[in-house]
PDB file of N, CA and C in Angstrom:
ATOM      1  N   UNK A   1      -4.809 -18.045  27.181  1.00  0.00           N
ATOM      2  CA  UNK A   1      -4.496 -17.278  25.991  1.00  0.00           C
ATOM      3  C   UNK A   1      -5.797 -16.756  25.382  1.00  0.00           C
ATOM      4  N   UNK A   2      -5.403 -15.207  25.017  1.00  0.00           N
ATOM      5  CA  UNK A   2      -6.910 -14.965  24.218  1.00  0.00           C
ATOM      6  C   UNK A   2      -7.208 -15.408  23.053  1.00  0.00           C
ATOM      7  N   UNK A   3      -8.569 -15.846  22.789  1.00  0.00           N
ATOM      8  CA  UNK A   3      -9.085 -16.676  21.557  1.00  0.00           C
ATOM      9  C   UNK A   3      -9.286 -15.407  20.671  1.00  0.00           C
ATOM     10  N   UNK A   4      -8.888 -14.956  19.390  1.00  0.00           N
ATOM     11  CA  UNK A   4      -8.658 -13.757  18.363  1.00  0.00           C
ATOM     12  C   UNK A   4     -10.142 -14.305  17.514  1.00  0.00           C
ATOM     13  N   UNK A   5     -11.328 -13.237  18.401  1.00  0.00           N
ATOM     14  CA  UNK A   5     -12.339 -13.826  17.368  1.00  0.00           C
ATOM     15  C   UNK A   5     -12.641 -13.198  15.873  1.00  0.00           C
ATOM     16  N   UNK A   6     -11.693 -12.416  15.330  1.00  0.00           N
ATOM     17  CA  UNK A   6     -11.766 -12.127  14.090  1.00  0.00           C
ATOM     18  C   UNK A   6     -12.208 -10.916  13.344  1.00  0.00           C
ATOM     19  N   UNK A   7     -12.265 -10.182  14.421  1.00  0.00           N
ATOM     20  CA  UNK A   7     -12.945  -8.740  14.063  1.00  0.00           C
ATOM     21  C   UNK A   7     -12.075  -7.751  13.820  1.00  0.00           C
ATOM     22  N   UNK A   8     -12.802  -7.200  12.451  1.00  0.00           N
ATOM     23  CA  UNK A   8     -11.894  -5.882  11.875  1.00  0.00           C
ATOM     24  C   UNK A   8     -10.854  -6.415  11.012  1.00  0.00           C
ATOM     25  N   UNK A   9      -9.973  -5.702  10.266  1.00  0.00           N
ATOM     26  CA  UNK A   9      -9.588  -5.713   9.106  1.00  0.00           C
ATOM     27  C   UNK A   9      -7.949  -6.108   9.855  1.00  0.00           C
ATOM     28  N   UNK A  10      -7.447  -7.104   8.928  1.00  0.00           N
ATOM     29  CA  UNK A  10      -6.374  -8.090   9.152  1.00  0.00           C
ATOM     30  C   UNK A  10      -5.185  -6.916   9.174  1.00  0.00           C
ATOM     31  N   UNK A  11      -3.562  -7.409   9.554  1.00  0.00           N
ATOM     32  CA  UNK A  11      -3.019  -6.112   9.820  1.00  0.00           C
ATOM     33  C   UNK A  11      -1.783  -6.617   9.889  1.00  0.00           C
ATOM     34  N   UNK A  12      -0.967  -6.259   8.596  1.00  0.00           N
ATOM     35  CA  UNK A  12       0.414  -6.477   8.217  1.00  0.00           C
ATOM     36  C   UNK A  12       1.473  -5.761   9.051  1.00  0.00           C
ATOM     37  N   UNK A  13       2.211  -6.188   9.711  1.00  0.00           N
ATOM     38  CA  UNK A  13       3.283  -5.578  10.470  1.00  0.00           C
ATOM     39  C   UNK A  13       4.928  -6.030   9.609  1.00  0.00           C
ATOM     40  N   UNK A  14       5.465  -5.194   9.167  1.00  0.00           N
ATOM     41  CA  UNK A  14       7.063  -5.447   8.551  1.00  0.00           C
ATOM     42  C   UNK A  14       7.478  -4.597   8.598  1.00  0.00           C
ATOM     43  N   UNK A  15       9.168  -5.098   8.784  1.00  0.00           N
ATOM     44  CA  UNK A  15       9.701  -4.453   9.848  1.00  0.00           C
ATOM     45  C   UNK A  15      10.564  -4.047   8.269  1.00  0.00           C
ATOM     46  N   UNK A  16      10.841  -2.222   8.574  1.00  0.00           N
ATOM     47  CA  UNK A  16      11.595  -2.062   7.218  1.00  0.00           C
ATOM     48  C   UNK A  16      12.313  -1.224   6.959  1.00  0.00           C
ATOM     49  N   UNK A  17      13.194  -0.973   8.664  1.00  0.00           N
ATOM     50  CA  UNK A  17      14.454  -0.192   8.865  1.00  0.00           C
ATOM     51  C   UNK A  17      15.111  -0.339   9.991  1.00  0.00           C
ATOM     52  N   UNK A  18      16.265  -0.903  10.472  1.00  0.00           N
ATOM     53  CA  UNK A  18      16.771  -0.960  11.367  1.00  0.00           C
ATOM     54  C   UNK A  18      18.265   0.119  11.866  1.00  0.00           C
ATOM     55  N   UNK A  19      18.582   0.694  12.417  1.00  0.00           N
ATOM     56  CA  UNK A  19      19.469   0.934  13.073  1.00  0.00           C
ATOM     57  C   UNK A  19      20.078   0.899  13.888  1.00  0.00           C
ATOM     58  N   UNK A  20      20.986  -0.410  14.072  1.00  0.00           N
ATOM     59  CA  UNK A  20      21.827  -0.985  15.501  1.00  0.00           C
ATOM     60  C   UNK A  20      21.440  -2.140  15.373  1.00  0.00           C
ATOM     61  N   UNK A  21      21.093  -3.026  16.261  1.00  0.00           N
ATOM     62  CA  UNK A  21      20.602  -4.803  15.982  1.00  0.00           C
ATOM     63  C   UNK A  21      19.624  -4.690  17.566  1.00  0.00           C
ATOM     64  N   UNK A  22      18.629  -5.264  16.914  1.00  0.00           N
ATOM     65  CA  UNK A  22      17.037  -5.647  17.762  1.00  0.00           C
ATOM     66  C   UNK A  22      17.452  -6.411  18.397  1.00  0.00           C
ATOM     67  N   UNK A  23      17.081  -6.294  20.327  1.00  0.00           N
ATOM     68  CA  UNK A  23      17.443  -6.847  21.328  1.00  0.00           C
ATOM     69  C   UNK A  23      16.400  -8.084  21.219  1.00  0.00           C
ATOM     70  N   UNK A  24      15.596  -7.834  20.192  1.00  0.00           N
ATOM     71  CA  UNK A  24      14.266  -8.964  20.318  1.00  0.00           C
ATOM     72  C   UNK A  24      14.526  -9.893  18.640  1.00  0.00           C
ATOM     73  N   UNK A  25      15.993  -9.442  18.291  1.00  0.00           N
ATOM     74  CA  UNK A  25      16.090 -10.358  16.723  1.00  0.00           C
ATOM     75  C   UNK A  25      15.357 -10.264  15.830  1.00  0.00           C
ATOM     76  N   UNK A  26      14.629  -8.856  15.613  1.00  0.00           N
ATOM     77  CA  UNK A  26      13.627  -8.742  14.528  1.00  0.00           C
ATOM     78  C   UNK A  26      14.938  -8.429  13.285  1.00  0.00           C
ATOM     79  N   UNK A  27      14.368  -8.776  12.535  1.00  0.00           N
ATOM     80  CA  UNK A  27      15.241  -8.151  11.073  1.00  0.00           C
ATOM     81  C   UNK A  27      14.478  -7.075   9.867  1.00  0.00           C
ATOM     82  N   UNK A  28      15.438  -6.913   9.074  1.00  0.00           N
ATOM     83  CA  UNK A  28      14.574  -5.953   7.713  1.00  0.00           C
ATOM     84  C   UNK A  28      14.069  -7.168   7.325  1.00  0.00           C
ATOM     85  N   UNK A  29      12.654  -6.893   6.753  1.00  0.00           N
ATOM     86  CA  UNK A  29      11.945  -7.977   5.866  1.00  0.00           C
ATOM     87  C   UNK A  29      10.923  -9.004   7.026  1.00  0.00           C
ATOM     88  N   UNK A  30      11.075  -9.043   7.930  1.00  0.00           N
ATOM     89  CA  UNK A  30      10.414  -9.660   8.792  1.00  0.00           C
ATOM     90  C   UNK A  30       9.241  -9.312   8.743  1.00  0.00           C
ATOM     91  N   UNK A  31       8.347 -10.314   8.780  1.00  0.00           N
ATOM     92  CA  UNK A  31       6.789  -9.858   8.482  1.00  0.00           C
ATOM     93  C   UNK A  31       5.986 -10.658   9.375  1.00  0.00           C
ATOM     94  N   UNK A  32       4.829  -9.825  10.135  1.00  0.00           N
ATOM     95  CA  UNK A  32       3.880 -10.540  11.480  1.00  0.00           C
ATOM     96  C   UNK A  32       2.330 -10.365  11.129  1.00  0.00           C
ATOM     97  N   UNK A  33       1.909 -11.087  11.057  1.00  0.00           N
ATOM     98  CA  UNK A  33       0.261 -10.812  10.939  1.00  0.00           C
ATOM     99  C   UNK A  33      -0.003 -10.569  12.645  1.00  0.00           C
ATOM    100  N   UNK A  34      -0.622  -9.089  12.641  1.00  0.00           N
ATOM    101  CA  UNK A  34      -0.746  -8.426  14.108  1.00  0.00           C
ATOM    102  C   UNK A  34      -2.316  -8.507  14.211  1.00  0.00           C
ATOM    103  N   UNK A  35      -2.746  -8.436  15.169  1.00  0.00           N
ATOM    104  CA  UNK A  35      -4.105  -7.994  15.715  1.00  0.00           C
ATOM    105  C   UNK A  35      -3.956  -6.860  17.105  1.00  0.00           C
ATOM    106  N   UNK A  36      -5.310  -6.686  17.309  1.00  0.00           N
ATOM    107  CA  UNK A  36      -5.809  -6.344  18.719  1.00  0.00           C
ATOM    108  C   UNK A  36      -5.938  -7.431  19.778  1.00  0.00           C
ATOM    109  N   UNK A  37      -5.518  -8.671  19.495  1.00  0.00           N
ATOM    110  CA  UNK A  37      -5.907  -9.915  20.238  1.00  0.00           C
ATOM    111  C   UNK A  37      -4.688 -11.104  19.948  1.00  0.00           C
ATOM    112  N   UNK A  38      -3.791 -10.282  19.056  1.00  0.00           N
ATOM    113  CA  UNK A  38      -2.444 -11.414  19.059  1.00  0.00           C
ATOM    114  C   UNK A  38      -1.449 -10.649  18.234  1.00  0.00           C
ATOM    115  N   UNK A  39      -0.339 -10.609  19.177  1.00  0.00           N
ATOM    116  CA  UNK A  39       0.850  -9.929  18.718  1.00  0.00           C
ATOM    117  C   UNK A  39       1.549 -10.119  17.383  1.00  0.00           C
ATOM    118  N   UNK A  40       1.532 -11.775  17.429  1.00  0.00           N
ATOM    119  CA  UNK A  40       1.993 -12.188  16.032  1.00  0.00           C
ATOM    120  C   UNK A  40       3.232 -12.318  15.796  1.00  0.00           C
ATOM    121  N   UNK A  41       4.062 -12.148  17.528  1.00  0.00           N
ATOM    122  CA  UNK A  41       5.466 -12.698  17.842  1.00  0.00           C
ATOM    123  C   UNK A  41       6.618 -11.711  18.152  1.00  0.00           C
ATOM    124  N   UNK A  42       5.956 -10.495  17.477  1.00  0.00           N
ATOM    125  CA  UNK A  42       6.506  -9.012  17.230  1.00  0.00           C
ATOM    126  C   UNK A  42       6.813  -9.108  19.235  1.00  0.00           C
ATOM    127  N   UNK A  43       8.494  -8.232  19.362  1.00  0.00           N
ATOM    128  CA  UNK A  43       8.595  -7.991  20.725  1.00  0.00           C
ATOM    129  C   UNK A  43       7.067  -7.292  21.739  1.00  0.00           C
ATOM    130  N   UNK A  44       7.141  -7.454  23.075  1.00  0.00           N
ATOM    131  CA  UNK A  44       6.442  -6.459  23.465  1.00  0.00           C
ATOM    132  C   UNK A  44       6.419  -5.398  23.535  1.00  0.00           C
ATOM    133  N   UNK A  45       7.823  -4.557  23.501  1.00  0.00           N
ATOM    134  CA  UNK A  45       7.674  -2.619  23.723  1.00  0.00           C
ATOM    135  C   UNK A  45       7.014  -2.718  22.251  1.00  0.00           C
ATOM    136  N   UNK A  46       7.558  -3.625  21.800  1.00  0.00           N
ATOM    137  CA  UNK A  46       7.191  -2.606  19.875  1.00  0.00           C
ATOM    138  C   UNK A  46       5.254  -3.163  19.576  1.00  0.00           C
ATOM    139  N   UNK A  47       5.037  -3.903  20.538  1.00  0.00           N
ATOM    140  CA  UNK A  47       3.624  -4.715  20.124  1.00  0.00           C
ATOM    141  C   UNK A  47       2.724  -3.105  20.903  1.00  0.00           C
ATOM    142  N   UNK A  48       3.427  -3.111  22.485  1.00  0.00           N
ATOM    143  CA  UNK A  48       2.942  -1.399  23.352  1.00  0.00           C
ATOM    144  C   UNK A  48       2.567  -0.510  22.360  1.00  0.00           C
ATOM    145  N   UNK A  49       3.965  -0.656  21.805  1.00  0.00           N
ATOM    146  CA  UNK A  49       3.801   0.661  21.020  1.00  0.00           C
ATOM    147  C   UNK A  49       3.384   1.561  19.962  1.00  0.00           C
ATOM    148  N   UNK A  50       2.629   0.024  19.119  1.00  0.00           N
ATOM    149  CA  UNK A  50       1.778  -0.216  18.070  1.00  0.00           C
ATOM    150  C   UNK A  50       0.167   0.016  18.252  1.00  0.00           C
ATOM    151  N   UNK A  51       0.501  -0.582  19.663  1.00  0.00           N
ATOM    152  CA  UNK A  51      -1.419  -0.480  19.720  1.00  0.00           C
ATOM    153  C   UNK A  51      -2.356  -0.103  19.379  1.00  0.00           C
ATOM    154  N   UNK A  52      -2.565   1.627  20.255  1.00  0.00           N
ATOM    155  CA  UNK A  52      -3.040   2.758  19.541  1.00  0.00           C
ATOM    156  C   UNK A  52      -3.411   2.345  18.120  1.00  0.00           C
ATOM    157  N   UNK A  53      -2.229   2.346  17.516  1.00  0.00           N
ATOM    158  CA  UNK A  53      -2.309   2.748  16.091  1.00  0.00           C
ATOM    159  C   UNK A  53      -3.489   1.444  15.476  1.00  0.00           C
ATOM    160  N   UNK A  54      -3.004   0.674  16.399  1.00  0.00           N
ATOM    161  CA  UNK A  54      -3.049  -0.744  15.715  1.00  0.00           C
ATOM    162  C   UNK A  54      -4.702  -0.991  15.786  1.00  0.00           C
ATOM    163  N   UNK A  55      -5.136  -0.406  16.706  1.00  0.00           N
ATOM    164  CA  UNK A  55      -6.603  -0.649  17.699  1.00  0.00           C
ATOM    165  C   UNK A  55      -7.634   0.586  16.314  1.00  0.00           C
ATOM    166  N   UNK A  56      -6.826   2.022  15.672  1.00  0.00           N
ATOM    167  CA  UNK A  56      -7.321   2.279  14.623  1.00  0.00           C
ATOM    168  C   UNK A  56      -7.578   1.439  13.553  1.00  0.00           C
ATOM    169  N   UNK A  57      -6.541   1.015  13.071  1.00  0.00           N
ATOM    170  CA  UNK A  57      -6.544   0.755  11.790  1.00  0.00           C
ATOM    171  C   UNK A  57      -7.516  -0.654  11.903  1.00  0.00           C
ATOM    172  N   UNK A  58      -7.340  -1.398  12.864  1.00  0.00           N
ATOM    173  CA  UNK A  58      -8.716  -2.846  12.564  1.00  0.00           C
ATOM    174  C   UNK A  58      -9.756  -2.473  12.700  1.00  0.00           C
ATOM    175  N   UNK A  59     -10.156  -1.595  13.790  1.00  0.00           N
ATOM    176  CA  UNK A  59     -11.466  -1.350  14.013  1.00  0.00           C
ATOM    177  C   UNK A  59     -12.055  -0.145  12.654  1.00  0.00           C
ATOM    178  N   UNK A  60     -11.645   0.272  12.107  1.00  0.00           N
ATOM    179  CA  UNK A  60     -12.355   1.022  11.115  1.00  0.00           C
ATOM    180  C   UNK A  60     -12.384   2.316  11.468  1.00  0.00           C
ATOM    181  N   UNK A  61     -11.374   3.008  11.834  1.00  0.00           N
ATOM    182  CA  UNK A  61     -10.902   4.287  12.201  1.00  0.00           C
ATOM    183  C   UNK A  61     -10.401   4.640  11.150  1.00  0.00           C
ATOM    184  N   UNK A  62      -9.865   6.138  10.876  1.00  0.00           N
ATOM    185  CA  UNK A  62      -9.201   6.831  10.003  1.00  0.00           C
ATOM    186  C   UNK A  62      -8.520   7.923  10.400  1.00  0.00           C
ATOM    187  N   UNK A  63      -7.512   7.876   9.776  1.00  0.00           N
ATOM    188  CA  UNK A  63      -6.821   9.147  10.144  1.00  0.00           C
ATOM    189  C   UNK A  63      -6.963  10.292   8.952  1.00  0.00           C
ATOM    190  N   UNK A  64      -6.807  11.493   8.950  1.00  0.00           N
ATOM    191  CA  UNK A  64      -7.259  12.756   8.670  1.00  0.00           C
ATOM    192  C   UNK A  64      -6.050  12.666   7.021  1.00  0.00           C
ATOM    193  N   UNK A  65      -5.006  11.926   6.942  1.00  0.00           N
ATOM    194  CA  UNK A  65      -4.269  11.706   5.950  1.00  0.00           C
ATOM    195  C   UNK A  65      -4.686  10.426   4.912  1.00  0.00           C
ATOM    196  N   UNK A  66      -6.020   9.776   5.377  1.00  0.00           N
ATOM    197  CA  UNK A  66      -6.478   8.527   4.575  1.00  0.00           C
ATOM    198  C   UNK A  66      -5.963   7.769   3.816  1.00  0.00           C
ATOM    199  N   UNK A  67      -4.657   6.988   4.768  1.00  0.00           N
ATOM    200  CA  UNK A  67      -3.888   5.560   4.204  1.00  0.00           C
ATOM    201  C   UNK A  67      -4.167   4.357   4.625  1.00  0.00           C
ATOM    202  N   UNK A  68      -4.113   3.191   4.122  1.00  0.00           N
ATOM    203  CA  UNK A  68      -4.407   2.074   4.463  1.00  0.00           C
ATOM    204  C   UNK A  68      -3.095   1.881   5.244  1.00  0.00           C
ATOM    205  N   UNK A  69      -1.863   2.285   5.468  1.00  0.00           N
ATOM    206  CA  UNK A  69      -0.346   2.041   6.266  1.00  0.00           C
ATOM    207  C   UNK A  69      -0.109   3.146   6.146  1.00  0.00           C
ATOM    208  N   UNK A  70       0.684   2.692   7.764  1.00  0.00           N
ATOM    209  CA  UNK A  70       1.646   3.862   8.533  1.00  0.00           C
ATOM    210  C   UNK A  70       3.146   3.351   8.518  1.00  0.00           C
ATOM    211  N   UNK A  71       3.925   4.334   8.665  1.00  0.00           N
ATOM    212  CA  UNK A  71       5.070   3.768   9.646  1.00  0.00           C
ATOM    213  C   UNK A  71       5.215   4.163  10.663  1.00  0.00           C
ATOM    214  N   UNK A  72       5.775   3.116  11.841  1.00  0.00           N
ATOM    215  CA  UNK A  72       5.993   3.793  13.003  1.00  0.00           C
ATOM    216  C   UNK A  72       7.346   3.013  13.457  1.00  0.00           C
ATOM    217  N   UNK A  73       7.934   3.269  14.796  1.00  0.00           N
ATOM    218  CA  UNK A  73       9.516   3.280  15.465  1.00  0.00           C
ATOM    219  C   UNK A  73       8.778   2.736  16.585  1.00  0.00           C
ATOM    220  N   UNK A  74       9.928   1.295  16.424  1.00  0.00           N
ATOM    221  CA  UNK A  74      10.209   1.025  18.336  1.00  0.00           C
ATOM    222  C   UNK A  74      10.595   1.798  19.398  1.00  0.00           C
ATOM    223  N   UNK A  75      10.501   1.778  20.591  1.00  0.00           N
ATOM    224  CA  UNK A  75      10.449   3.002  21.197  1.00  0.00           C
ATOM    225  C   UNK A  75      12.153   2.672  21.842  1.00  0.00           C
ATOM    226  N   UNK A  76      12.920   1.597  21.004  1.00  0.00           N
ATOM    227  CA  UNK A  76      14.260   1.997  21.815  1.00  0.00           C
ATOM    228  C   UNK A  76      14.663   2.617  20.723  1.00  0.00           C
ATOM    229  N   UNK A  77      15.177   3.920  21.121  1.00  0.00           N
ATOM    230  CA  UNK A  77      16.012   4.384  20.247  1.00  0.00           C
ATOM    231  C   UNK A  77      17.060   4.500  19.861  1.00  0.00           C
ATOM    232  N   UNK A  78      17.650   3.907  19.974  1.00  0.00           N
ATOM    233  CA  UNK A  78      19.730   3.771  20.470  1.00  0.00           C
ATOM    234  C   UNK A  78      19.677   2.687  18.909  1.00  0.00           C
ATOM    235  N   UNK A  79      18.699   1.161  19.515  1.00  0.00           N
ATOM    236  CA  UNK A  79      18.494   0.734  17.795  1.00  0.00           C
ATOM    237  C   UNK A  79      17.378   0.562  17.594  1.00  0.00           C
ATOM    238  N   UNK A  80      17.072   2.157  16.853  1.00  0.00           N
ATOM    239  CA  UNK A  80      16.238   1.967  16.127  1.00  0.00           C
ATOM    240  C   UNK A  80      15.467   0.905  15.011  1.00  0.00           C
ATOM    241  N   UNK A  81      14.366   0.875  15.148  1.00  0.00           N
ATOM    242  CA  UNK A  81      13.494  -0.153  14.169  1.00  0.00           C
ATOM    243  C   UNK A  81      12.446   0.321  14.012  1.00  0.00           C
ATOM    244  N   UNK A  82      12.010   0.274  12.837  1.00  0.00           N
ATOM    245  CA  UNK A  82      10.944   0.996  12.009  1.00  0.00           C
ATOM    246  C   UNK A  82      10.205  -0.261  11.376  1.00  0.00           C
ATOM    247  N   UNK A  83       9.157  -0.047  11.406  1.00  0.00           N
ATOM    248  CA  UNK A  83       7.763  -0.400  10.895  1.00  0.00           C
ATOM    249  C   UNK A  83       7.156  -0.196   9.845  1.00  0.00           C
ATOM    250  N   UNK A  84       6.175  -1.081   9.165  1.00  0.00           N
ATOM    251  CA  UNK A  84       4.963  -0.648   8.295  1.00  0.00           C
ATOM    252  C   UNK A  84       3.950  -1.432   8.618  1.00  0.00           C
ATOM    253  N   UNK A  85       2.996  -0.412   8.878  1.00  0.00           N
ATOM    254  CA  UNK A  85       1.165  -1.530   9.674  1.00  0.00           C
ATOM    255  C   UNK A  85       0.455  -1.669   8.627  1.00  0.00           C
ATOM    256  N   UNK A  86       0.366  -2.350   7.432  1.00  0.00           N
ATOM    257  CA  UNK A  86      -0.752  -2.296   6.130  1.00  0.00           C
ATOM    258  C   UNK A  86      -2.522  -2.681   6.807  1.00  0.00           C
ATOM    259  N   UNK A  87      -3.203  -2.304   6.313  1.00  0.00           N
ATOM    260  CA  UNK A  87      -3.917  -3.082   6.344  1.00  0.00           C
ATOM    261  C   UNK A  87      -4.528  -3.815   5.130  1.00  0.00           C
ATOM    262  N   UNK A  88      -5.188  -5.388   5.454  1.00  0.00           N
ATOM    263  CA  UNK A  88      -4.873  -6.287   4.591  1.00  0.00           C
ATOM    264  C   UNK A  88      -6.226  -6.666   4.176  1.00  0.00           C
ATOM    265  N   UNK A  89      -6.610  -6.070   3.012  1.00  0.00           N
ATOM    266  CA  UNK A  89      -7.966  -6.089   2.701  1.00  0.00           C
ATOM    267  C   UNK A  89      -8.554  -7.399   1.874  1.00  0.00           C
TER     268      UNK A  89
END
């Protein structure tokens, strides 16, 4: 297992729209402390599919709209589940 040595800015994952029921039992209100180095329990397509984003927001990237959170969608779409990535200063 990888050892999460602590780098970059901590990273709220909650889950805060569903449509249909999560093959992985996530619910509204469910909340994961995520990294680049630990999922934080969150399924895998939706951990895939975070990455990117996820690999910005710890390492000290920015996007051109300058928020500390995004939302983003699991990539099944049939049931949908929606996201918020804070970051946790």
């Amino acid at each position: 297992m990888v050892r999460d040595p602590g780098f970059g800015t901590k990273i709220k994952c909650e889950v805060v729209g569903l449509k249909g029921a999560c093959n992985a039992g996530h619910k509204i209100g469910d909340t994961f402390e995520v990294s680049c180095y630990h999922s934080g329990g969150i399924c895998g397509f939706l951990y895939n599919a975070i990455f990117p984003v996820l690999n910005v927001m710890q390492f000290g990237g920015a996007y051109p709209w300058g928020c500390n959170e995004l939302q983003y969608n699991c990539p099944d779409g049939y049931n949908l589940l929606t996201v918020k990535l804070t970051q946790v200063k």
